[in-house]
C-alpha atoms as a PDB file:
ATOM      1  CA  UNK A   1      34.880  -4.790  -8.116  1.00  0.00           C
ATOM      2  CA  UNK A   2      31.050  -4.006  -9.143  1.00  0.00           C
ATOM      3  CA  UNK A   3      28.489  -4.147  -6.710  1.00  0.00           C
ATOM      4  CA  UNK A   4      26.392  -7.123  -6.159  1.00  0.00           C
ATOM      5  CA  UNK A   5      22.775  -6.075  -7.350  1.00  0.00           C
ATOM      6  CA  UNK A   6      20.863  -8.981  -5.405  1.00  0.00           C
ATOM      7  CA  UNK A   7      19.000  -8.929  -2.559  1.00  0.00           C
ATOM      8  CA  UNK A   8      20.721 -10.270   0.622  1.00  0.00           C
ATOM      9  CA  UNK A   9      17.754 -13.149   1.334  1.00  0.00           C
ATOM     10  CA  UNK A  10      19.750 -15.125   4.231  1.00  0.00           C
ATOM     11  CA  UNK A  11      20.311 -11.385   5.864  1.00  0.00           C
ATOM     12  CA  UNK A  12      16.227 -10.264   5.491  1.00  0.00           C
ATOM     13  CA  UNK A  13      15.664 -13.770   6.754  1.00  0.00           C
ATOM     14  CA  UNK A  14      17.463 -13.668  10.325  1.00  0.00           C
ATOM     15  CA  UNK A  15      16.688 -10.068  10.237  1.00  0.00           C
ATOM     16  CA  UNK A  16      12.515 -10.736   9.878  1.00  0.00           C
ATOM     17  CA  UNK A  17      12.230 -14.785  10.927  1.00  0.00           C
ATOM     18  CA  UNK A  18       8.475 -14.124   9.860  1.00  0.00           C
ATOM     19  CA  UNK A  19       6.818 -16.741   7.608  1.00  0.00           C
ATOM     20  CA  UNK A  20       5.219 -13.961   5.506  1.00  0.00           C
ATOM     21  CA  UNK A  21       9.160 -13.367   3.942  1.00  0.00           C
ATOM     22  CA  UNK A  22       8.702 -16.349   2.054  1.00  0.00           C
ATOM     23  CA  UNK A  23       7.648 -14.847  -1.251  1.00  0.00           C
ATOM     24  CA  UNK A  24      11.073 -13.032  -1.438  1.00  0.00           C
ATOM     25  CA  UNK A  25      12.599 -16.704  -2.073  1.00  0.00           C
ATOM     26  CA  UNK A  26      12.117 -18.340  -5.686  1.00  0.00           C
ATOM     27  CA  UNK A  27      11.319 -22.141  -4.446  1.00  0.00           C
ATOM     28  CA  UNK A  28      10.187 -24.539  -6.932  1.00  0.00           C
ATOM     29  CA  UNK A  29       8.587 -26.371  -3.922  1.00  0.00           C
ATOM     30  CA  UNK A  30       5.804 -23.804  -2.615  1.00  0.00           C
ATOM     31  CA  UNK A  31       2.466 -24.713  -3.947  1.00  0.00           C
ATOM     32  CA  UNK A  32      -0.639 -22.087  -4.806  1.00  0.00           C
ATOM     33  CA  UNK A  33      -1.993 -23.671  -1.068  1.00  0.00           C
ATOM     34  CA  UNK A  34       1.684 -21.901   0.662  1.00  0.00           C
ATOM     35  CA  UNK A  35       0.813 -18.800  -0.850  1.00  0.00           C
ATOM     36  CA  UNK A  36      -2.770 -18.610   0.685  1.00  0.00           C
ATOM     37  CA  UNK A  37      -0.925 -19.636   4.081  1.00  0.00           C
ATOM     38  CA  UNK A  38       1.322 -16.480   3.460  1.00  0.00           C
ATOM     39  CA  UNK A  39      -1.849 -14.458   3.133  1.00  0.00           C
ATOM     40  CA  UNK A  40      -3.747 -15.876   6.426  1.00  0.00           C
ATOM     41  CA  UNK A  41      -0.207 -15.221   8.454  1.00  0.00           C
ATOM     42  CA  UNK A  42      -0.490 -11.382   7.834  1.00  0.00           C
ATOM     43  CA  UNK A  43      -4.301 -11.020   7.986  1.00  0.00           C
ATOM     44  CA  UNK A  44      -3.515 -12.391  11.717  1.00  0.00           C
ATOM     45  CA  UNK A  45      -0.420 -10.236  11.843  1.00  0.00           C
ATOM     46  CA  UNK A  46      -3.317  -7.549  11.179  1.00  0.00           C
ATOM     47  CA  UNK A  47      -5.918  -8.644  13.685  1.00  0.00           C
ATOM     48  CA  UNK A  48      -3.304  -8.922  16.610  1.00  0.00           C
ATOM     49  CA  UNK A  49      -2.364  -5.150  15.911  1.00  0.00           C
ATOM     50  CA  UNK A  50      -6.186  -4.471  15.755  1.00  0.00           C
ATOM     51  CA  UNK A  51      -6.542  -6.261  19.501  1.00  0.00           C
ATOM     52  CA  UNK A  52      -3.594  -4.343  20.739  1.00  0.00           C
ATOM     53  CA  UNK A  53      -5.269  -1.378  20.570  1.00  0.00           C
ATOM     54  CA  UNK A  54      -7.151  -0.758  23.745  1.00  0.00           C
ATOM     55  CA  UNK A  55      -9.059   2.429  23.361  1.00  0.00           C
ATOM     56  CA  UNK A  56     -12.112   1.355  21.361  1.00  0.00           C
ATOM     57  CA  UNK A  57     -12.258   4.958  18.874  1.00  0.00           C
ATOM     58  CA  UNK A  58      -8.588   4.399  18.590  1.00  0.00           C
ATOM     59  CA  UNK A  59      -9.017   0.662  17.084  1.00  0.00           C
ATOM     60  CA  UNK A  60     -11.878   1.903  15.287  1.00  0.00           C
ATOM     61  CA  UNK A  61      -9.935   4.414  13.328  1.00  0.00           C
ATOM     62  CA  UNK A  62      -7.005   2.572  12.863  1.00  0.00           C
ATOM     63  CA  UNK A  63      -9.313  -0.271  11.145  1.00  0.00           C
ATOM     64  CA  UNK A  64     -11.390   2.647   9.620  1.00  0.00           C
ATOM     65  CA  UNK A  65      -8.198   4.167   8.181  1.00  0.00           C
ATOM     66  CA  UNK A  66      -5.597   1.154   7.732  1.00  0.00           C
ATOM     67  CA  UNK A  67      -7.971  -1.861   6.856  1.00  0.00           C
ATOM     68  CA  UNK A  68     -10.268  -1.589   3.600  1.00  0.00           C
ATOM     69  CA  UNK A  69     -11.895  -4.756   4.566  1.00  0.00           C
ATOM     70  CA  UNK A  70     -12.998  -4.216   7.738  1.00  0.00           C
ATOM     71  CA  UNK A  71     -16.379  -2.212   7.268  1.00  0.00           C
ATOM     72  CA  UNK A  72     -18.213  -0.664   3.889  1.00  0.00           C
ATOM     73  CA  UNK A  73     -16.670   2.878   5.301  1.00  0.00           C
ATOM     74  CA  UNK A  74     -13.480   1.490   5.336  1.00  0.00           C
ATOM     75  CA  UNK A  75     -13.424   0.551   1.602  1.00  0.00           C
ATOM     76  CA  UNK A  76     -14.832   3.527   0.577  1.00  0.00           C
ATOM     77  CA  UNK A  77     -12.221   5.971   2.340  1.00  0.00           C
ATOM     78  CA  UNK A  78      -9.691   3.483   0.453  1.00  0.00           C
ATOM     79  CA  UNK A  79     -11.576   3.610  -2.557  1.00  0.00           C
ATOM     80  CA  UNK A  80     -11.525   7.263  -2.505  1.00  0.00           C
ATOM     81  CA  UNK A  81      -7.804   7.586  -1.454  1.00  0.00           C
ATOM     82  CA  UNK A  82      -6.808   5.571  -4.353  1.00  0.00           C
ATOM     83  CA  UNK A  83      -8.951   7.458  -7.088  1.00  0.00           C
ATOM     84  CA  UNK A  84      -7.556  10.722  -5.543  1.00  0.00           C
ATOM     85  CA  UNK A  85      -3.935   9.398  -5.803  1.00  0.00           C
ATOM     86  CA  UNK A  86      -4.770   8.314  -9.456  1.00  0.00           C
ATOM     87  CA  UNK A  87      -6.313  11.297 -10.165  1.00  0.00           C
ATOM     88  CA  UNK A  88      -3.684  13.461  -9.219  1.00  0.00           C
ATOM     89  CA  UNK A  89      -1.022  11.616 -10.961  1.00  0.00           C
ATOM     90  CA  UNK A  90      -3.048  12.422 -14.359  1.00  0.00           C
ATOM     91  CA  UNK A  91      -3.251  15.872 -13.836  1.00  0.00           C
ATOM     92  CA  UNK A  92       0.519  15.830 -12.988  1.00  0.00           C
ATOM     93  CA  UNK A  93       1.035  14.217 -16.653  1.00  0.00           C
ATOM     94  CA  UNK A  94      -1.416  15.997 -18.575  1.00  0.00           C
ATOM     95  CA  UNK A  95       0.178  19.506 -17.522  1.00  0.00           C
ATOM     96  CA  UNK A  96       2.918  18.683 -18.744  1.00  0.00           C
ATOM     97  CA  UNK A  97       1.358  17.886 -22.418  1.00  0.00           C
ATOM     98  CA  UNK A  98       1.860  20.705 -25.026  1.00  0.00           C
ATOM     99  CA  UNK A  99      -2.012  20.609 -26.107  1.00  0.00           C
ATOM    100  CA  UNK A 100      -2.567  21.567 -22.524  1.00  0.00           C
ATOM    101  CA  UNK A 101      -0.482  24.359 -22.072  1.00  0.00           C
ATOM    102  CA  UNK A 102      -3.504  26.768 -22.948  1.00  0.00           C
ATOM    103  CA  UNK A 103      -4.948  26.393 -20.065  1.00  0.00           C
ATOM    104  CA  UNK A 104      -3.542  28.607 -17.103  1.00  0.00           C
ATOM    105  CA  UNK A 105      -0.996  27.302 -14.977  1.00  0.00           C
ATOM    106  CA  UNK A 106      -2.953  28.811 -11.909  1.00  0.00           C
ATOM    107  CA  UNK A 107      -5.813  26.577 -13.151  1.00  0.00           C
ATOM    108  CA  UNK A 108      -3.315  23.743 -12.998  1.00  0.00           C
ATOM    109  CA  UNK A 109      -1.840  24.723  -9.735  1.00  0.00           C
ATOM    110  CA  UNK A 110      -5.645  25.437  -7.846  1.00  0.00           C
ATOM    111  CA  UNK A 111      -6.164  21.279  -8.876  1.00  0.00           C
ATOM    112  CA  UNK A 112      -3.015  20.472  -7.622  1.00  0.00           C
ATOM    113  CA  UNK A 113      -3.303  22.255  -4.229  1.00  0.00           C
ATOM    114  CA  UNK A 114      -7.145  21.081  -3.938  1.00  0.00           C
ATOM    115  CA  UNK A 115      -5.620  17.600  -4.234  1.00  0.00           C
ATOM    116  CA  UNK A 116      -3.208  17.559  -1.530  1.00  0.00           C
END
């Protein structure tokens, strides 16, 4: 007998009962104005963790580190992380390409190390 490859949706439901799970379902019903519903929900979700946090440089770093929107550092640090992420990814590829093998591999492995 092969394995069923679907998802088990009535088992994530009972498992998470949280409205936000409601993308995982393909309903003809839900309308572009459910979606933005399903969006408010976990930007709640996120302030609630924010206001559980009762040191006040411990809520500031989890927003800092965890929430882009939150302040102008905030995006930037995600901003950054994403471009070094991307970054690091291409220079993963392009040592691999032939036309770079030229260049020396301790070259390749100073960017790599610098990266993480």
């Amino acid at each position: 007998m092969a394995p069923n490859p679907s998802i088990e949706l009535p088992r994530l439901r009972t498992a998470f009962p949280n409205r936000s799970l409601r993308f995982l379902v393909e309903d003809a019903r839900l309308s572009p104005h459910d979606i933005g519903g399903i969006f408010s929900q976990m930007q709640q979700n996120e302030q609630s963790d924010l206001d559980s946090i009762h040191s006040p440089w411990k809520r500031e770093l989890y927003a800092l580190l965890e929430q882009p929107n939150s302040s102008a550092g905030a995006f930037l640090i995600h901003f950054l992380m994403t471009f070094l992420i991307l970054f690091s990814a291409l220079v993963t590829v392009l040592e691999t390409v032939p036309a770079f093998h030229s260049i020396n591999p301790q070259i390749w492995f100073g960017i790599e190390t610098t990266l993480v």
